[in-house]
C-alpha atoms as a PDB file:
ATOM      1  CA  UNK A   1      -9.491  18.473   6.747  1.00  0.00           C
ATOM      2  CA  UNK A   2      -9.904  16.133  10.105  1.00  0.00           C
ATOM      3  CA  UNK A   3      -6.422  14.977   9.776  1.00  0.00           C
ATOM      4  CA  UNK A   4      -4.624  18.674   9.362  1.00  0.00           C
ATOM      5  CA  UNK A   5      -6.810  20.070  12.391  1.00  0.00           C
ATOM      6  CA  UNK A   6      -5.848  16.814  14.613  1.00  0.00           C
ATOM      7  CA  UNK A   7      -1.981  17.330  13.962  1.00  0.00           C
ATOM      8  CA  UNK A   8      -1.878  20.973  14.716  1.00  0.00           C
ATOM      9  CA  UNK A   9      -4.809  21.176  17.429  1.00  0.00           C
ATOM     10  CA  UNK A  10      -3.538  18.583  19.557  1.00  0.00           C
ATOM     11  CA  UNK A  11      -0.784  18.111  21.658  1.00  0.00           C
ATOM     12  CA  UNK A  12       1.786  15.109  21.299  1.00  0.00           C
ATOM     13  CA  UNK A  13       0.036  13.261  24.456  1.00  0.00           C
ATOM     14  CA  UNK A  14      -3.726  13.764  23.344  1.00  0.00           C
ATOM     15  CA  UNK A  15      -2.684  12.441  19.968  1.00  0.00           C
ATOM     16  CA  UNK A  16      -1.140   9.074  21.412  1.00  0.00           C
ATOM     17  CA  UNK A  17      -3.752   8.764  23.775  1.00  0.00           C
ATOM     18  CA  UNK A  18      -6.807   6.329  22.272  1.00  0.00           C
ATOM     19  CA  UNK A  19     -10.186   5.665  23.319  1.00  0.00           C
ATOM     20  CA  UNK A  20     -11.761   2.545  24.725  1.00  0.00           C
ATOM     21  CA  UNK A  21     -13.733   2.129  22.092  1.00  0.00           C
ATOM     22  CA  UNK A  22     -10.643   2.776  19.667  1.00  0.00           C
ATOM     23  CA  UNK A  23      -9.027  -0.080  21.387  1.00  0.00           C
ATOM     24  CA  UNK A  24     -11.405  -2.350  21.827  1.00  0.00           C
ATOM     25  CA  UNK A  25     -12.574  -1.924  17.404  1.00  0.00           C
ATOM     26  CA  UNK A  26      -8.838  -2.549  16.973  1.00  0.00           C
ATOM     27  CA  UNK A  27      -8.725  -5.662  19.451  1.00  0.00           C
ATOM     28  CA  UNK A  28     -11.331  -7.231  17.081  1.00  0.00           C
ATOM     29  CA  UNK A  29      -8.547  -7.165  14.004  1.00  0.00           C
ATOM     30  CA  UNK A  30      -7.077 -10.082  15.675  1.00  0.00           C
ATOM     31  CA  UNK A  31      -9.942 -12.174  14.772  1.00  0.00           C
ATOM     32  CA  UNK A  32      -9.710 -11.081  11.648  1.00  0.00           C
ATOM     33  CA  UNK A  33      -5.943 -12.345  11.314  1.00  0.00           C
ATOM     34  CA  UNK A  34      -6.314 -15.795  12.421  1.00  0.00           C
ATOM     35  CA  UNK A  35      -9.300 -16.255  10.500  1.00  0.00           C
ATOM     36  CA  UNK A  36      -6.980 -15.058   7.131  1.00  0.00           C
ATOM     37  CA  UNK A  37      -4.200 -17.484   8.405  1.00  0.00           C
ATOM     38  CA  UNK A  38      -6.733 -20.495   8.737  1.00  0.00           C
ATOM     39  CA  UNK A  39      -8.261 -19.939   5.144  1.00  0.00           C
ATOM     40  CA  UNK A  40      -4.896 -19.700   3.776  1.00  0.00           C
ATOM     41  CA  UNK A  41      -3.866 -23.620   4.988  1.00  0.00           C
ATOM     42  CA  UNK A  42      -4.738 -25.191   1.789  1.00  0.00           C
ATOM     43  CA  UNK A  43      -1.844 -23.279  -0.032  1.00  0.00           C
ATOM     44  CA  UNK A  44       0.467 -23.223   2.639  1.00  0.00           C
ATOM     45  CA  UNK A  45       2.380 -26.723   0.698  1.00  0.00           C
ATOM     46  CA  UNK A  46       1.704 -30.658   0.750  1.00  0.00           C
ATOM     47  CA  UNK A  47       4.449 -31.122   3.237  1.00  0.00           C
ATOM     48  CA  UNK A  48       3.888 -31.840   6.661  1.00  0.00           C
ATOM     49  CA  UNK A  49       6.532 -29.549   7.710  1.00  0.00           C
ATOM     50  CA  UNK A  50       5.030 -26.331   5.668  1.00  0.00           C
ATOM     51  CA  UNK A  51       1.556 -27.326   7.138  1.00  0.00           C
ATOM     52  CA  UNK A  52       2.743 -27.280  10.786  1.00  0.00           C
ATOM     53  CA  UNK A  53       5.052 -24.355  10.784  1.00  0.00           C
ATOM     54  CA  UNK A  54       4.537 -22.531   7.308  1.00  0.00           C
ATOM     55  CA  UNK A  55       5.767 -19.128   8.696  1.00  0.00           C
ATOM     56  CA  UNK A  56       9.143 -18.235   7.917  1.00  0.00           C
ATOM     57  CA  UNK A  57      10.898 -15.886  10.274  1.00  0.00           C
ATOM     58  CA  UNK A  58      13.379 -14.205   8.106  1.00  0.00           C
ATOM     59  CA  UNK A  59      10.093 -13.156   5.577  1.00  0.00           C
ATOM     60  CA  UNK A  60       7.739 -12.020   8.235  1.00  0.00           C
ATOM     61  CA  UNK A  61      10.390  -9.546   9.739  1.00  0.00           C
ATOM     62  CA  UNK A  62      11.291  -8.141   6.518  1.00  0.00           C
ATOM     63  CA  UNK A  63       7.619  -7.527   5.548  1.00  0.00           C
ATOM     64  CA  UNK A  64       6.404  -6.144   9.218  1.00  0.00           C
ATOM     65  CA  UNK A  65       9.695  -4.156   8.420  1.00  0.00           C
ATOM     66  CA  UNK A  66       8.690  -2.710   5.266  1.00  0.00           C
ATOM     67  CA  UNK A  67       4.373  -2.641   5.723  1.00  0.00           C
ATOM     68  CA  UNK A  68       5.237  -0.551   8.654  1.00  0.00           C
ATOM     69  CA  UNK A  69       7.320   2.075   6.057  1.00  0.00           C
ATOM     70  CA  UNK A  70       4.327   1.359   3.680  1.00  0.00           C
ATOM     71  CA  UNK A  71       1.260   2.259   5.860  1.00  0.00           C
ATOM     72  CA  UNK A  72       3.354   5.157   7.741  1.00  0.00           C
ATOM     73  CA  UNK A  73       4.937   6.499   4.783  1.00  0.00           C
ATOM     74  CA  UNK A  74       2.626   5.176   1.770  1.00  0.00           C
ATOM     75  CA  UNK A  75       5.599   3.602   0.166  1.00  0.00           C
ATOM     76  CA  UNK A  76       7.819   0.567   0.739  1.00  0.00           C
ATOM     77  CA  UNK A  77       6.436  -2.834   1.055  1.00  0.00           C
ATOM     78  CA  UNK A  78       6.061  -4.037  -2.458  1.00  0.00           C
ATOM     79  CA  UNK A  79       8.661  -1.600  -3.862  1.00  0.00           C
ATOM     80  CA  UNK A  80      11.630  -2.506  -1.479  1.00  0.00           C
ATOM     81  CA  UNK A  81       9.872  -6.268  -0.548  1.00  0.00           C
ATOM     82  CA  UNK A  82      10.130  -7.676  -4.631  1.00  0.00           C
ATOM     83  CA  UNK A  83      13.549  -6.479  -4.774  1.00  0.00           C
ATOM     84  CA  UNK A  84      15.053  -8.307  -1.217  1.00  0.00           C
ATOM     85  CA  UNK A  85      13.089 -11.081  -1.998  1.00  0.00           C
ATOM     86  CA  UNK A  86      14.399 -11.768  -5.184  1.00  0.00           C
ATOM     87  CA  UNK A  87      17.779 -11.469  -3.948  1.00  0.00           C
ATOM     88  CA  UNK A  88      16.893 -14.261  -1.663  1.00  0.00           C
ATOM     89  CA  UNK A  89      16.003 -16.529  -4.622  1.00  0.00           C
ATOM     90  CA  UNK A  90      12.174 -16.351  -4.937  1.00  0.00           C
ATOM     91  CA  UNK A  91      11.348 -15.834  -8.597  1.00  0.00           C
ATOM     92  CA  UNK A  92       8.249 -12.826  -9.782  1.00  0.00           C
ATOM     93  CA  UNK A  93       5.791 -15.896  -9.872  1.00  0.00           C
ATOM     94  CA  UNK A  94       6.443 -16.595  -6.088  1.00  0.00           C
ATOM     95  CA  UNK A  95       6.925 -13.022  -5.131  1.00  0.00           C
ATOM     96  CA  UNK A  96       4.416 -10.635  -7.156  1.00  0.00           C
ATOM     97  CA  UNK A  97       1.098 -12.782  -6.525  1.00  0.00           C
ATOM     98  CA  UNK A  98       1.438 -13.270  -3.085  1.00  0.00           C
ATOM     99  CA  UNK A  99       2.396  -9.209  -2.750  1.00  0.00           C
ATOM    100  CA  UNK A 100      -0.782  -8.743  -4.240  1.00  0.00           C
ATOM    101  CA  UNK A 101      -3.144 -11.136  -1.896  1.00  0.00           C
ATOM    102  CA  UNK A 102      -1.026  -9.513   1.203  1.00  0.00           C
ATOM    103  CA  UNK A 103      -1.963  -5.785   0.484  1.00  0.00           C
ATOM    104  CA  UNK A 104      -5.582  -7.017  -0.556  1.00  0.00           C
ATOM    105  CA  UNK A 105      -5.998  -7.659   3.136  1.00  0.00           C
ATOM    106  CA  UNK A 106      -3.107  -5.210   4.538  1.00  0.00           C
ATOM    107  CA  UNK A 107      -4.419  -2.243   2.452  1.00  0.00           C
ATOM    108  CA  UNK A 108      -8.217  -2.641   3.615  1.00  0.00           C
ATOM    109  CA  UNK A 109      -6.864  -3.305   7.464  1.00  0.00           C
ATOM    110  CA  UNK A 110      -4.434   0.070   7.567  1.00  0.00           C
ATOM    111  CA  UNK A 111      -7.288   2.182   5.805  1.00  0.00           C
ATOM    112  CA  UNK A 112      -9.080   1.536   7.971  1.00  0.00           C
ATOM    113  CA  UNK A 113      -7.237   2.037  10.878  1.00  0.00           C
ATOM    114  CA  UNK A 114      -6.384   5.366   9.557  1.00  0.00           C
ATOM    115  CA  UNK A 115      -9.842   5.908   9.466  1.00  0.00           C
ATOM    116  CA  UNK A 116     -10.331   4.951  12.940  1.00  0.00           C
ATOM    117  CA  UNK A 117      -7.426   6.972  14.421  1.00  0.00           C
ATOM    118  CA  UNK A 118      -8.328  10.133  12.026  1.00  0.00           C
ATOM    119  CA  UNK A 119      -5.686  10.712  10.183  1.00  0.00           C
ATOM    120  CA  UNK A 120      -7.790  10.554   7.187  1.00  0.00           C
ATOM    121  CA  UNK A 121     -11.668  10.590   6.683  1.00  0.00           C
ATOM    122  CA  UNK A 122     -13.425   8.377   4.025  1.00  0.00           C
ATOM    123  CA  UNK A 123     -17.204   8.969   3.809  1.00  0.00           C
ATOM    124  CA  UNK A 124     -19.831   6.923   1.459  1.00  0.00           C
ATOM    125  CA  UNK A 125     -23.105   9.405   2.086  1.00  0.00           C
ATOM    126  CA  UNK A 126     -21.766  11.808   0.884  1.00  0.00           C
ATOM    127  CA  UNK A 127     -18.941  10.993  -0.748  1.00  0.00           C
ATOM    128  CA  UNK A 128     -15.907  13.459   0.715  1.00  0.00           C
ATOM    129  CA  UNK A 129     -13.055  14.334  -1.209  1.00  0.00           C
ATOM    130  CA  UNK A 130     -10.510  11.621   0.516  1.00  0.00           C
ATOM    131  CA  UNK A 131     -12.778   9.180  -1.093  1.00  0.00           C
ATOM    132  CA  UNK A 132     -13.377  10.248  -4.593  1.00  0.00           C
ATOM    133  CA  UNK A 133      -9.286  10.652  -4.649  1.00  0.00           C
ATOM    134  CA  UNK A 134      -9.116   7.145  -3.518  1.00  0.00           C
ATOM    135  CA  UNK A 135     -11.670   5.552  -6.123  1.00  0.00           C
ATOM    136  CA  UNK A 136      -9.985   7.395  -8.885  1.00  0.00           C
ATOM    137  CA  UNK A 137      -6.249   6.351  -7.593  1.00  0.00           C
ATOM    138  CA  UNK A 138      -7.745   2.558  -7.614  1.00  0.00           C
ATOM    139  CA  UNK A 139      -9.870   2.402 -10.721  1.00  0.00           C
ATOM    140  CA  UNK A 140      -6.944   4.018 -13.096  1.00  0.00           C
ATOM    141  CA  UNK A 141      -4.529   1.794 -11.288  1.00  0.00           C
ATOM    142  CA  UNK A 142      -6.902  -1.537 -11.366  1.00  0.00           C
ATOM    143  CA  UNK A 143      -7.063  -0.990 -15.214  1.00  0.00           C
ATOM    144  CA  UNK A 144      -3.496   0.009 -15.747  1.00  0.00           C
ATOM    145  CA  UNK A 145      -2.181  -3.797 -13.529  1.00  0.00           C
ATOM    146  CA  UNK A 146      -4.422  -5.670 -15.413  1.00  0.00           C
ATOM    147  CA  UNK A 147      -3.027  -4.471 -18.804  1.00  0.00           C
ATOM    148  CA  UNK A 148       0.479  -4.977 -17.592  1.00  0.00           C
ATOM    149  CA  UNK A 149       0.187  -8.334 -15.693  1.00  0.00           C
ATOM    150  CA  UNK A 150      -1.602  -9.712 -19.303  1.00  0.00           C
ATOM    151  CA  UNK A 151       1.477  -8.282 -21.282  1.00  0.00           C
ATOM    152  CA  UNK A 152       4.227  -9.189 -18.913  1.00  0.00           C
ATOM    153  CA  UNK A 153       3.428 -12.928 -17.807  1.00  0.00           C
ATOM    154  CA  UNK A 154       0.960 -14.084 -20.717  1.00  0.00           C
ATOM    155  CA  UNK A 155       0.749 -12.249 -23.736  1.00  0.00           C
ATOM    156  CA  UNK A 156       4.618 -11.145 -23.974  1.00  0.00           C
ATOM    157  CA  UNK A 157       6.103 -13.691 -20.998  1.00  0.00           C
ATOM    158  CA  UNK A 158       9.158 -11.889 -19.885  1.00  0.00           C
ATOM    159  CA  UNK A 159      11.926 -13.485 -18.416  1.00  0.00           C
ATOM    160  CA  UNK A 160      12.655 -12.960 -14.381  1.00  0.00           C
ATOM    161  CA  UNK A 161      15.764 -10.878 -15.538  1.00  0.00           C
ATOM    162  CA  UNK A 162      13.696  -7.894 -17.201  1.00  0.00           C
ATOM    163  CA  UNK A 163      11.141  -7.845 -14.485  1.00  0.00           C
ATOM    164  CA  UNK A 164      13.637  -7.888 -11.624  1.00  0.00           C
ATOM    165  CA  UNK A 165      15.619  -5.144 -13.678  1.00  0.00           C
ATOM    166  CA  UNK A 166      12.649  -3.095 -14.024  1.00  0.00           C
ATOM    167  CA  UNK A 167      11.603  -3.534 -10.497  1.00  0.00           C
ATOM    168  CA  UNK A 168      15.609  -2.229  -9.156  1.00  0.00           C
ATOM    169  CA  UNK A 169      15.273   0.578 -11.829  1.00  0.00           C
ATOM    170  CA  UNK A 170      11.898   1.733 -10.096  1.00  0.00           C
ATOM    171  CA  UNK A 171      13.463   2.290  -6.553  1.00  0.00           C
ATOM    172  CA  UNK A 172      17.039   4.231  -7.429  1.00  0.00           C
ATOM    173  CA  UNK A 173      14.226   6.469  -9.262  1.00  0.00           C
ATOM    174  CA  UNK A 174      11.481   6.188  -6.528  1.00  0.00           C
ATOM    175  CA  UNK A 175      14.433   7.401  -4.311  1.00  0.00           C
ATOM    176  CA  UNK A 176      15.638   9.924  -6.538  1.00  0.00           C
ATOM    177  CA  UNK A 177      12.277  11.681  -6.667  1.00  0.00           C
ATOM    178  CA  UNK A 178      12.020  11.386  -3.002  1.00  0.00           C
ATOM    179  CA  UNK A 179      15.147  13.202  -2.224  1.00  0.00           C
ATOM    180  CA  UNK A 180      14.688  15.788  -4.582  1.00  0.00           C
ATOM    181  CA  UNK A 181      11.048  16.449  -3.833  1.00  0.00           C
ATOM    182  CA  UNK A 182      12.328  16.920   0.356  1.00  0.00           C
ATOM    183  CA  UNK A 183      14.696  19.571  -0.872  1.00  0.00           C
ATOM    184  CA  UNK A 184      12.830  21.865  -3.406  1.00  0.00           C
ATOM    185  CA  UNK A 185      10.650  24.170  -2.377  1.00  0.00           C
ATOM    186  CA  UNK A 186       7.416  24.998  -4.360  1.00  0.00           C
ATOM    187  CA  UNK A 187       4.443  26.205  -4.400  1.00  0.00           C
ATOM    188  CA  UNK A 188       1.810  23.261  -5.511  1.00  0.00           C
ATOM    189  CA  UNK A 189      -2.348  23.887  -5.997  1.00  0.00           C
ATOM    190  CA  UNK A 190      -4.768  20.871  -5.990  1.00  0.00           C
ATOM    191  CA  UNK A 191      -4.760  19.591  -9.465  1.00  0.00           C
ATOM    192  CA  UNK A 192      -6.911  15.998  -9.413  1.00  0.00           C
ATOM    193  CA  UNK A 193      -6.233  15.599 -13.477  1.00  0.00           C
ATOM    194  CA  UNK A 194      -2.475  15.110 -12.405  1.00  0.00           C
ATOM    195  CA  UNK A 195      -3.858  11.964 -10.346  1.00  0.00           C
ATOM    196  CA  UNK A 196      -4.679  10.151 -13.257  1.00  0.00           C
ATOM    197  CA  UNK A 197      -1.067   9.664 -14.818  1.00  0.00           C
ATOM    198  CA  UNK A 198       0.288   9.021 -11.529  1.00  0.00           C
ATOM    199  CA  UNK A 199      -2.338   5.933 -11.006  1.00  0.00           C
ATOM    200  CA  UNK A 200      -1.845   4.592 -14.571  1.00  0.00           C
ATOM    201  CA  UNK A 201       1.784   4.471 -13.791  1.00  0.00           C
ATOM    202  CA  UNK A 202       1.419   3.130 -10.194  1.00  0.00           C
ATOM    203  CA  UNK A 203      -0.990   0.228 -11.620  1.00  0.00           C
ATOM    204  CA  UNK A 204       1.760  -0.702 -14.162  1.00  0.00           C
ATOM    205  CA  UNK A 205       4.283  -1.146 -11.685  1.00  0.00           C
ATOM    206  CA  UNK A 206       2.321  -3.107  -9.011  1.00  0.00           C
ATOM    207  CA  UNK A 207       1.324  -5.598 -12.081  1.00  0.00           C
ATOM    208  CA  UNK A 208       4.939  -6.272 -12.995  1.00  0.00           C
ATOM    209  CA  UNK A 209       6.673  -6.715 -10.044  1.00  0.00           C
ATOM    210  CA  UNK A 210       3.885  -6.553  -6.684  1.00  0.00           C
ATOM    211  CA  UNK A 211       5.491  -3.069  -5.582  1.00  0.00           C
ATOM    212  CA  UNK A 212       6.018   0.164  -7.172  1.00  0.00           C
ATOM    213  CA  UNK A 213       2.529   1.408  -6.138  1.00  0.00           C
ATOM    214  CA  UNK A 214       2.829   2.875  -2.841  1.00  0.00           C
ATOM    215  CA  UNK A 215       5.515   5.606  -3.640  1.00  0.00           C
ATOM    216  CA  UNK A 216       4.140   6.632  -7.075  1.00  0.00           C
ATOM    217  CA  UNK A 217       0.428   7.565  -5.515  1.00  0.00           C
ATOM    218  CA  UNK A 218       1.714   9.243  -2.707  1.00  0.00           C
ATOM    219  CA  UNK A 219       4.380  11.575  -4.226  1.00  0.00           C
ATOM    220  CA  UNK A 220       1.244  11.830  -6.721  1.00  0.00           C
ATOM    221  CA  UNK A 221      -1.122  13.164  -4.643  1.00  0.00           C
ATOM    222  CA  UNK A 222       1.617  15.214  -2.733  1.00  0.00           C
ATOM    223  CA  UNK A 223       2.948  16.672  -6.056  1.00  0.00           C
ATOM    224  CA  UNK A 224      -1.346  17.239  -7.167  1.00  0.00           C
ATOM    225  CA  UNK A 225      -1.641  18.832  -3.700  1.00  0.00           C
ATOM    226  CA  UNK A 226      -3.177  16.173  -1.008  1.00  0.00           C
ATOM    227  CA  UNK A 227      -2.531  16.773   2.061  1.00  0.00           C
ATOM    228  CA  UNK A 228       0.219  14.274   3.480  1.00  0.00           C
ATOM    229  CA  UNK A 229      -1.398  11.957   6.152  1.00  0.00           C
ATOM    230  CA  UNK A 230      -4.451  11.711   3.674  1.00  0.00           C
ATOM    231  CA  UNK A 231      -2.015  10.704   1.261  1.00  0.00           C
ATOM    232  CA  UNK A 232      -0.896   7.607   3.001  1.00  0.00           C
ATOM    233  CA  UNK A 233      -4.482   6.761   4.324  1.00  0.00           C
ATOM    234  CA  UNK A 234      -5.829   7.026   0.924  1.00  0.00           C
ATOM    235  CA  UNK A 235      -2.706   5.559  -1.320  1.00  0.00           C
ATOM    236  CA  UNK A 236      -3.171   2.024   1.021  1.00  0.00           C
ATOM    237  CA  UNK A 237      -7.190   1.224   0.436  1.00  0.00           C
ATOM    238  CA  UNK A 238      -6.449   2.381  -3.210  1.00  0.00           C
ATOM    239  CA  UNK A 239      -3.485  -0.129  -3.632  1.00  0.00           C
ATOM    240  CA  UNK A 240      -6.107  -2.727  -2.154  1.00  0.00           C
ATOM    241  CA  UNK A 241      -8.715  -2.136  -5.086  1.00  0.00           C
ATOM    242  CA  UNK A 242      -5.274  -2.399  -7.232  1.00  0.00           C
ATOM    243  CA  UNK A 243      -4.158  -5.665  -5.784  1.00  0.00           C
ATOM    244  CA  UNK A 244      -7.702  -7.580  -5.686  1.00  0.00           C
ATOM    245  CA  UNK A 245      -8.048  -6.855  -9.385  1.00  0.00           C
ATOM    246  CA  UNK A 246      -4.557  -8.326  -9.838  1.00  0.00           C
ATOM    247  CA  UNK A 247      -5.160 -11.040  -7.727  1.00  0.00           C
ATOM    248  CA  UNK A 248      -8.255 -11.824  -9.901  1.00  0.00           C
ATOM    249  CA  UNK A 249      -6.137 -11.195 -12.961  1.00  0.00           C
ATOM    250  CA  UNK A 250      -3.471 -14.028 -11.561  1.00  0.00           C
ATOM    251  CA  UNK A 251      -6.093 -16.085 -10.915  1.00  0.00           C
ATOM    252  CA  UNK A 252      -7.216 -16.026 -14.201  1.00  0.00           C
ATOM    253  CA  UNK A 253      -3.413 -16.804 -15.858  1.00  0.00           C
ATOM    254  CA  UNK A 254      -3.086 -19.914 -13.746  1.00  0.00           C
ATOM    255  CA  UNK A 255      -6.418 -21.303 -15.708  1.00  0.00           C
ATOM    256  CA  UNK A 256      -4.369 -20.789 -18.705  1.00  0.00           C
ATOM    257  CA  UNK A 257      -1.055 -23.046 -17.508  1.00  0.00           C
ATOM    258  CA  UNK A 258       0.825 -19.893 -15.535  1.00  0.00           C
ATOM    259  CA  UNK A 259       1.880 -21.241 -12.231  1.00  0.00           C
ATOM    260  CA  UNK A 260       1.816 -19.547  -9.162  1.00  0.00           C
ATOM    261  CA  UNK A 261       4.021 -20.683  -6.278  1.00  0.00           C
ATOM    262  CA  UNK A 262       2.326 -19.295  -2.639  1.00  0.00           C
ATOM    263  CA  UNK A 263       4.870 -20.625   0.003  1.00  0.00           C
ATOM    264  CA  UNK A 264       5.293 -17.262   0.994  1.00  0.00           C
ATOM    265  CA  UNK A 265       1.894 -15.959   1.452  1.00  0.00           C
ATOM    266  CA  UNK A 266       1.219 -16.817   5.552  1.00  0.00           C
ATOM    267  CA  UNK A 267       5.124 -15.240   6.216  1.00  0.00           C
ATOM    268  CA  UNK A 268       4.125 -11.928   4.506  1.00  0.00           C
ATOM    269  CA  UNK A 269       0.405 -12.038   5.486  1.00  0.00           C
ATOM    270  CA  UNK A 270       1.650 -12.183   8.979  1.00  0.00           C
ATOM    271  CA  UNK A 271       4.373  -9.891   8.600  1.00  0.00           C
ATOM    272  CA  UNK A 272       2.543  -7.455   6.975  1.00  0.00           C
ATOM    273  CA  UNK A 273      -1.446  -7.489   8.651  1.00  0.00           C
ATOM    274  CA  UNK A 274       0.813  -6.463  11.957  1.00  0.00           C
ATOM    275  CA  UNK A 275       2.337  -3.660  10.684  1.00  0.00           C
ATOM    276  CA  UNK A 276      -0.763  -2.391   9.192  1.00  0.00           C
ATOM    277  CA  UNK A 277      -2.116  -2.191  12.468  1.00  0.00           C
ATOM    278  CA  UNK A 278       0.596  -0.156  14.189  1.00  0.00           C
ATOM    279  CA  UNK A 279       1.582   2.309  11.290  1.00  0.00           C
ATOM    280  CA  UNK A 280      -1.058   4.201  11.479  1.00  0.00           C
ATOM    281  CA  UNK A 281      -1.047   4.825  15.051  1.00  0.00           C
ATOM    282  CA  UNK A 282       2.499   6.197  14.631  1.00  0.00           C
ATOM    283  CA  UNK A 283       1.167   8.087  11.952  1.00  0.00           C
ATOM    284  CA  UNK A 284      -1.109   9.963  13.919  1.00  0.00           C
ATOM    285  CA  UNK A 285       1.515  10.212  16.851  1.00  0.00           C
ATOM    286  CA  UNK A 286       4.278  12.101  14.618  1.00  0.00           C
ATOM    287  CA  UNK A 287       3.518  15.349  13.796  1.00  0.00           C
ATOM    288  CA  UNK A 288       3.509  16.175  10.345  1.00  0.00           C
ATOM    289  CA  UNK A 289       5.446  20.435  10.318  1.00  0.00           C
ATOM    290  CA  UNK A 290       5.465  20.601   6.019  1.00  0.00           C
ATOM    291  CA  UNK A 291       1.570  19.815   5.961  1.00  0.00           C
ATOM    292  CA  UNK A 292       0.752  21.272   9.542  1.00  0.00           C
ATOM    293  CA  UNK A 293       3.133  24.717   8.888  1.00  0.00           C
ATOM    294  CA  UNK A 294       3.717  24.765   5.220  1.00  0.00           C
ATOM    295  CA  UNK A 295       1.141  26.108   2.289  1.00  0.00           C
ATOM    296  CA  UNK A 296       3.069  24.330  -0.035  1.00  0.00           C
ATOM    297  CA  UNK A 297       1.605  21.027   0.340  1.00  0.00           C
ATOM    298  CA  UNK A 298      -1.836  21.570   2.015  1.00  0.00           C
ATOM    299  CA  UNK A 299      -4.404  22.910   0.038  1.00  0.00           C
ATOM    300  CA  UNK A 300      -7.561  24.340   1.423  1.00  0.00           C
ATOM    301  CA  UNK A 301     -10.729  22.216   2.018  1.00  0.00           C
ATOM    302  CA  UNK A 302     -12.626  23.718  -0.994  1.00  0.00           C
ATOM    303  CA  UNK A 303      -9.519  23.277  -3.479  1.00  0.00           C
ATOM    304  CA  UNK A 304      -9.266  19.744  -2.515  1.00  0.00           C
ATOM    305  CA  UNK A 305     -12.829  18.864  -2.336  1.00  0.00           C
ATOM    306  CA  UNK A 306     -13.214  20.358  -6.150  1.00  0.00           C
END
């Protein structure tokens, strides 16, 4: 794949070096930004204090903090975001909605800046391999969020104290994995049926709690055999598809009497549409030795296009 031959071909200095025409494309995004802010004004409160200045600093550092984990590393804004933020008082119906309308945009934006900078390649005519892993990631997941946002805030309305247990539970285990998938060694072919599981779970996790997505489908696709810089570029516009159809799926609750509270939406927005600008550049700057070195984790072109 693109991304394997650009992180072994190159050298450190041609990979951090960018066209004009990279720059310029990626100079645009800023457009893009204040044109999200400006849209979101109407929900930003009815105060004239949260109109003027509705950014709040402590929020926006945390969630350029943890986007720039989740587009680098495919994991880490919703997943350790919900949890901090419910320690800082927000309850799931401030917190999980306005996760989901921030990766909408976020996940789109750092796609696509993978795209741009190569370390992934997503293709329409014909469709390549890092796209029909992508569709299938967000069309299990879509399903799997809108089946758990019906059961957890409608159908069986669980209190904040499950939800925020279930969300702390997910990390120590998310972590868990993590550490024991860096330190055992094994041999893994490209095995797309896997994929599914791993996206039902993901889906059912970013419906509860906004997070829980991005470290599922990536250690998914790394444990199926993806290559791991396609992993991340491909786990972010699939957790878009995710959060749009949960978005939709909130939008739908609060016509039945769920409220929504979206104070926090232009902190994270901010927070996390800047960090999904510069992750992937340091994605392509870092040098990945398990995929570039390592059979382990990188299967050939034909396996993973099968």
């Amino acid at each position: 794949m693109e991304a394997q031959q650009l992180d072994v071909g190159y050298t450190l200095s041609e990979r951090m070096r960018l066209p004009r025409a990279t720059l310029r494309r990626l100079g645009y995004l800023g457009l893009i930004y204040l044109l999200g802010l400006g849209v979101m004004v109407p929900f930003f409160g009815t105060t004239a204090e949260t109109v003027l200045l509705p950014l709040i600093p402590t929020v926006v550092g945390v969630a350029f903090t943890f986007e720039l984990m989740d587009s680098a590393a495919g994991m880490g804004f919703g997943t350790a975001l919900a949890p901090l933020l419910f320690i800082l008082g927000y309850d799931p119906l401030a917190v999980t909605p306005v996760l989901l309308i921030s990766e909408s945009i976020t996940g789109i934006i750092s796609g696509g800046v993978h795209h741009e900078l190569k370390n992934a390649s997503f293709s329409v005519r014909p469709v390549n391999a890092e796209t029909k892993t992508m569709l299938l990631m967000g069309s299990v997941g879509a399903v799997a969020s809108i089946v758990s946002i019906m059961l957890t805030y409608f159908a069986l309305s669980l209190s904040e104290s499950y939800i925020e247990t279930y969300v702390a539970a997910l990390v120590l285990a998310m972590g868990l994995i993590g550490i024991i998938r860096a330190r055992v060694v094994t041999t893994i072919e490209y095995k797309p049926r896997r994929l599914v599981a791993f996206a039902a779970l993901a889906g059912i996790n970013k419906g509860i709690g906004g997070g829980g997505y991005g470290p599922v489908v990536t250690l998914g696709q790394i444990l199926s055999g993806v290559y791991e810089k396609s992993a991340i570029a491909i786990a972010s516009v699939a957790e878009s598809i995710v959060s749009i159809v949960g978005v939709l799926t909130f939008v739908t609750l609060s016509t039945q009497g769920v409220s929504i509270d979206l104070v926090l939406l232009p902190s994270i927005f901010t927070g996390g549409f800047l960090a999904a600008i510069g992750a992937p550049y340091l994605v392509r700057v870092i040098p990945n030795q398990v995929g570039a070195t390592s059979s382990r984790c990188t299967p050939s072109r034909s396996a993973y296009s099968a």
